[in-house]
C-alpha atoms as a PDB file:
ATOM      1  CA  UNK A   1      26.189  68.323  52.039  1.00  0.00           C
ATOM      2  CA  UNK A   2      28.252  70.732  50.073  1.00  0.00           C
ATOM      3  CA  UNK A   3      25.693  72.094  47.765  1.00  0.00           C
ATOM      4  CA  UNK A   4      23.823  75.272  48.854  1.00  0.00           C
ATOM      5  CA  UNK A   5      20.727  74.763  50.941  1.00  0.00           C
ATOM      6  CA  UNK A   6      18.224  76.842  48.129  1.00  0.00           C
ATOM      7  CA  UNK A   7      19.543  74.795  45.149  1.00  0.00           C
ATOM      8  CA  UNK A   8      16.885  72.594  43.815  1.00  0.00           C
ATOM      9  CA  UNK A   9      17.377  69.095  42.389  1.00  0.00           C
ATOM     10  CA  UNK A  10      15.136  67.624  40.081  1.00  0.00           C
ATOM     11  CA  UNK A  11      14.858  64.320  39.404  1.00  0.00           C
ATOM     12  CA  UNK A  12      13.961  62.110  36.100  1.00  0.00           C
ATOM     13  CA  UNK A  13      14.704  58.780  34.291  1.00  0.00           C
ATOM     14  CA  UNK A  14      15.728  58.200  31.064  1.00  0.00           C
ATOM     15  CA  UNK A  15      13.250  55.868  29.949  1.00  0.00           C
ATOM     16  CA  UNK A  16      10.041  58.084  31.301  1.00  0.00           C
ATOM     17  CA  UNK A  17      11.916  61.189  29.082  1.00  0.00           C
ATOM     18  CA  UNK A  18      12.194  58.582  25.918  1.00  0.00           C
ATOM     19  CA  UNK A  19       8.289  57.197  26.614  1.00  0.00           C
ATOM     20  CA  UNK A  20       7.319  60.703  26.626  1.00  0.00           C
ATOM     21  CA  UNK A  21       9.340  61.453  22.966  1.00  0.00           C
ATOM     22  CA  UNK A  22       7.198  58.568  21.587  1.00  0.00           C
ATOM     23  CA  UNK A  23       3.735  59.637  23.043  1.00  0.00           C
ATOM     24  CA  UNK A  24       4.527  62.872  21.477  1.00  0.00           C
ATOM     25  CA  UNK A  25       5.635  61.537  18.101  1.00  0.00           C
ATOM     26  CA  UNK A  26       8.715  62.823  18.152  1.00  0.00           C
ATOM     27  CA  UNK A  27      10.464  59.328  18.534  1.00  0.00           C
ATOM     28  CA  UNK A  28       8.686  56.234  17.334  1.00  0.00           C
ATOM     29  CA  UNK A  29       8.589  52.535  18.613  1.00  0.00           C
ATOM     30  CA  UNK A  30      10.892  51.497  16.473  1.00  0.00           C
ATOM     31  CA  UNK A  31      13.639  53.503  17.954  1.00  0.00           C
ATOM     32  CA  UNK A  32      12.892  52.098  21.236  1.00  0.00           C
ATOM     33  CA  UNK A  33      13.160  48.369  20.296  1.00  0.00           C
ATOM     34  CA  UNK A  34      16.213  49.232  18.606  1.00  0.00           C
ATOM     35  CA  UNK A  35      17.534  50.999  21.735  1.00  0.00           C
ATOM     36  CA  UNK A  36      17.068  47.619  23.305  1.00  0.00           C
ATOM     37  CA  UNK A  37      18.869  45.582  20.508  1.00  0.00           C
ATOM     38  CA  UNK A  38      23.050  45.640  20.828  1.00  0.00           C
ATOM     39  CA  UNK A  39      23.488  44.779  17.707  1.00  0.00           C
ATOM     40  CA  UNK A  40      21.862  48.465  16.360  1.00  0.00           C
ATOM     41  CA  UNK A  41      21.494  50.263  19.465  1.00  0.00           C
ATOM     42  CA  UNK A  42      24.464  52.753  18.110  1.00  0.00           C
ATOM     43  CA  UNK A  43      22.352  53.714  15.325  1.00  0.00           C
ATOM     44  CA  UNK A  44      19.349  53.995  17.267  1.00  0.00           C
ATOM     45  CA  UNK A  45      20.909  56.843  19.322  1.00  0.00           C
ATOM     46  CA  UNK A  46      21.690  58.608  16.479  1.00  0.00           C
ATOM     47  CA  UNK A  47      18.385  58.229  14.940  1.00  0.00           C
ATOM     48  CA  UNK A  48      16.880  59.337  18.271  1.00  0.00           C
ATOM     49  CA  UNK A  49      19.279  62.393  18.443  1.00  0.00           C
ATOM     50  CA  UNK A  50      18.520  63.462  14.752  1.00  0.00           C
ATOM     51  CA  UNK A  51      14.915  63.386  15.861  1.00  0.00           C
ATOM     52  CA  UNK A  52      14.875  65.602  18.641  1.00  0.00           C
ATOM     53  CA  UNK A  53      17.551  67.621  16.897  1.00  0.00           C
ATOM     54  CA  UNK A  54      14.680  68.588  14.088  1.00  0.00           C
ATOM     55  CA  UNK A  55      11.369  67.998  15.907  1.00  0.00           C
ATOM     56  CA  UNK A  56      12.496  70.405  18.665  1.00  0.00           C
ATOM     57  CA  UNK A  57      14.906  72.810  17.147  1.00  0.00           C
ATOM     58  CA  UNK A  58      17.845  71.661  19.394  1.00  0.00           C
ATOM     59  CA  UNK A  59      21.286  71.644  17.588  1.00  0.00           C
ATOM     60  CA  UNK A  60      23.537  69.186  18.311  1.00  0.00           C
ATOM     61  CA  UNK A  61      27.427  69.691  17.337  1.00  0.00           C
ATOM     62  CA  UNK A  62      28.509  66.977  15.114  1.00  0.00           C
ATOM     63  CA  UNK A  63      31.287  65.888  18.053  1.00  0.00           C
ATOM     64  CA  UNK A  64      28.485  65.799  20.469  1.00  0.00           C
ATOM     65  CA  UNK A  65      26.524  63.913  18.296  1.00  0.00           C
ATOM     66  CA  UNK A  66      29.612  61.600  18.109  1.00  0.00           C
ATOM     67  CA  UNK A  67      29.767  61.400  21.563  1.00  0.00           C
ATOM     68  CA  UNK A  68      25.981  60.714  21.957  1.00  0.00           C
ATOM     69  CA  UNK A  69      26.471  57.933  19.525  1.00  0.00           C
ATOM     70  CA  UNK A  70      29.512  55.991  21.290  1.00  0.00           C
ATOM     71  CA  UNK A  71      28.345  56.289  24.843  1.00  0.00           C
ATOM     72  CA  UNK A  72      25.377  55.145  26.024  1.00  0.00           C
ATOM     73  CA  UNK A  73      26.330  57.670  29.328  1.00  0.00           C
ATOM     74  CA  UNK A  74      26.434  60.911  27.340  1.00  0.00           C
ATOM     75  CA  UNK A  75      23.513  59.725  25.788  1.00  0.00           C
ATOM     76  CA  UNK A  76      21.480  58.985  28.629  1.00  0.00           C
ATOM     77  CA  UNK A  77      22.858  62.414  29.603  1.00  0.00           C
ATOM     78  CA  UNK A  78      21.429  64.813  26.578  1.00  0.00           C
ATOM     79  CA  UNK A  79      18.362  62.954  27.029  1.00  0.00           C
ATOM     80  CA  UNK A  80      17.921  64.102  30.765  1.00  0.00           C
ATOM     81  CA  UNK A  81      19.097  67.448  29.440  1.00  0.00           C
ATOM     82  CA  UNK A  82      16.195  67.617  26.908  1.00  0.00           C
ATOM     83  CA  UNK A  83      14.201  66.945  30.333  1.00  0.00           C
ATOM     84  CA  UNK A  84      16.034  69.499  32.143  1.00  0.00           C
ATOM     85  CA  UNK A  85      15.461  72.202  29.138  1.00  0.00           C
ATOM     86  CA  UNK A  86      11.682  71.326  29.222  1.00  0.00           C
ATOM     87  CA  UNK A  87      11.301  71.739  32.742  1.00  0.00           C
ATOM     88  CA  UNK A  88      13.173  75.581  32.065  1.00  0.00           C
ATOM     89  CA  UNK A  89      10.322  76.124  29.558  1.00  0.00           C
ATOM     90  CA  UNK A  90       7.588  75.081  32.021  1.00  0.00           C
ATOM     91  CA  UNK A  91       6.912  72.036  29.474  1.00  0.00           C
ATOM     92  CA  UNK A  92       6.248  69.286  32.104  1.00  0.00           C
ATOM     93  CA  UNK A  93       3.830  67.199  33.415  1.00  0.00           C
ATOM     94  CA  UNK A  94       1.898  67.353  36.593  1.00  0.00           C
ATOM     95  CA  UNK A  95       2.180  64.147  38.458  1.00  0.00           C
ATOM     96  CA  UNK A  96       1.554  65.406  41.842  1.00  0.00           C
ATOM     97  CA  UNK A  97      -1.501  62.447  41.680  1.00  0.00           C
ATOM     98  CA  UNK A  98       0.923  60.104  41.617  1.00  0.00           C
ATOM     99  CA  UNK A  99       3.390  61.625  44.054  1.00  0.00           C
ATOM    100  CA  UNK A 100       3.987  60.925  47.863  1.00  0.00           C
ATOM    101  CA  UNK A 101       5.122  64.811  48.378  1.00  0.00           C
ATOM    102  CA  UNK A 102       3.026  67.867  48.244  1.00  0.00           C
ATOM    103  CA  UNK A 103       5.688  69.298  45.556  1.00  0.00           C
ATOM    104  CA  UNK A 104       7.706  66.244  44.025  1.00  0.00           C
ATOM    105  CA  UNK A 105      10.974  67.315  42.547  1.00  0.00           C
ATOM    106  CA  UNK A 106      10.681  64.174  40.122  1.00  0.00           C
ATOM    107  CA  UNK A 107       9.797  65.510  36.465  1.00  0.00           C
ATOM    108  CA  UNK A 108       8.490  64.015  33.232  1.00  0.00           C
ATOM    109  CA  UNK A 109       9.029  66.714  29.918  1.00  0.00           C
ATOM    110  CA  UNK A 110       5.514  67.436  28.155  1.00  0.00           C
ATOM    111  CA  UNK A 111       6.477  67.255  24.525  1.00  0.00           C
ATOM    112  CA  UNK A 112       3.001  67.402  23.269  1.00  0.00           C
ATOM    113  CA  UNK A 113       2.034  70.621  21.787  1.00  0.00           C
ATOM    114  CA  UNK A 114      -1.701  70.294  22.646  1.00  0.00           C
ATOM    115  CA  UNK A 115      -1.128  69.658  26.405  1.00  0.00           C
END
């Protein structure tokens, strides 16, 4: 209502973003199922961030990082901000199969280098 009518929202979810780091090797399934586990999740984040921090030449302050690592929020948010970057780049996949719209605003980051 008080955005401007030509702005356009995307959409994405945190999980399809971290599925897509592991099909692309840049995460592996280990980091998920420690996502999952409370007991390590903490150190999973950081893992994840350190990851995508040298697999995709994104630097990360070491008080973000801190952040990322306390707050499962501001996690959740750099990853949908690695999504948002990708997007920028043109890096994402076409799911317009799978879609109800002609153009669906709903993205999922192509981290692959051979797609």
């Amino acid at each position: 209502r008080h955005l401007p009518q030509e702005l356009l929202i995307y959409e994405s979810h945190v999980n399809i973003v971290l599925i897509e780091l592991y099909r692309a090797n840049i995460i592996g399934k280990k980091h998920l199922y420690e996502l999952q586990d409370i007991n390590v999740n903490t150190l999973a984040r950081v893992r994840i961030a350190k990851e995508i921090e040298k697999k995709l030449g994104i630097f990360i302050y070491k008080k973000d990082l801190e952040l990322i690592t306390k707050n499962s929020k501001a996690f959740d948010s750099f990853i949908l901000a690695v999504a948002g970057q990708f997007l920028m780049l043109g890096r994402v996949r076409d799911i317009k199969s799978l879609a109800q719209e002609e153009n669906p605003r709903f993205i999922a980051p192509n981290f692959s280098d051979n797609d």
